[in-house]
Protein backbone atom coordinates (compact mmCIF):
# COMPACT_ATOMS: atom_id res chain seq x y z
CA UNK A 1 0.00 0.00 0.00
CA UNK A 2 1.66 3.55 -0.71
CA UNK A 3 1.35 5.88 2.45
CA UNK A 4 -0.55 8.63 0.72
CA UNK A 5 -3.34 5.50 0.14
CA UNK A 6 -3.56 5.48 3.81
CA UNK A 7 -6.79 7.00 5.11
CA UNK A 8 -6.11 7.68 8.64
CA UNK A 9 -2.78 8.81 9.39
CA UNK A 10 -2.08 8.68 13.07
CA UNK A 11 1.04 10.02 15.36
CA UNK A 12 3.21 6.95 14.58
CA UNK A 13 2.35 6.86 10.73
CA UNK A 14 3.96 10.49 10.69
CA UNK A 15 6.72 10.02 12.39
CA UNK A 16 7.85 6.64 10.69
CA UNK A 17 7.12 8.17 7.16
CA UNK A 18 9.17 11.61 8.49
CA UNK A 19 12.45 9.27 9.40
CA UNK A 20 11.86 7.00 6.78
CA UNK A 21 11.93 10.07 3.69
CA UNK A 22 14.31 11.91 5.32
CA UNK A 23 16.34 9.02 5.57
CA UNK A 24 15.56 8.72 1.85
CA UNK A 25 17.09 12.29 1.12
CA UNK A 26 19.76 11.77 3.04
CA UNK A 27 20.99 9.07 0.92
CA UNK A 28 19.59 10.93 -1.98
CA UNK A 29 21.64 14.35 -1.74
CA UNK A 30 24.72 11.68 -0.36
CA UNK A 31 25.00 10.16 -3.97
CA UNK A 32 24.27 13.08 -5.78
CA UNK A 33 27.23 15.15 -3.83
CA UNK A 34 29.43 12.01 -4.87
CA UNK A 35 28.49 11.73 -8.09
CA UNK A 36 29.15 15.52 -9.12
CA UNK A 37 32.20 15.93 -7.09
CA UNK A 38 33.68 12.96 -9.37
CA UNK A 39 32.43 14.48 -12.20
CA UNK A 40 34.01 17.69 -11.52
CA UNK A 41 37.49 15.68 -10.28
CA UNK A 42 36.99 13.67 -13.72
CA UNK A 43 37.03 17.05 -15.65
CA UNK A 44 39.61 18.40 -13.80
CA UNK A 45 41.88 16.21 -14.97
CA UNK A 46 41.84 13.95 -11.17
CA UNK A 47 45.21 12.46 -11.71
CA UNK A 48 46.34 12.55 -8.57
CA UNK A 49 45.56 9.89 -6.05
């Protein structure tokens, strides 16, 4: 079931949906930070180690 589906949201629905996405984005802006910085070493030439 996805949690907007869910008809009554009650205190512990919140919070465990509030930890779980910004767990989520987290992990999310984690990659993304990883994944440009290597970009950016990969056009800066990134030959040393």
């Amino acid at each position: 079931m996805l949690p907007w589906l869910i008809l009554n949201w009650d205190t512990g629905h919140i919070i465990f949906m509030g930890v779980f996405y910004s767990a989520i984005s987290a992990v999310g802006l984690g990659v993304t930070f990883v994944f440009l910085k290597s970009i950016f070493d990969y056009m800066k030439g990134g030959e040393h180690h």
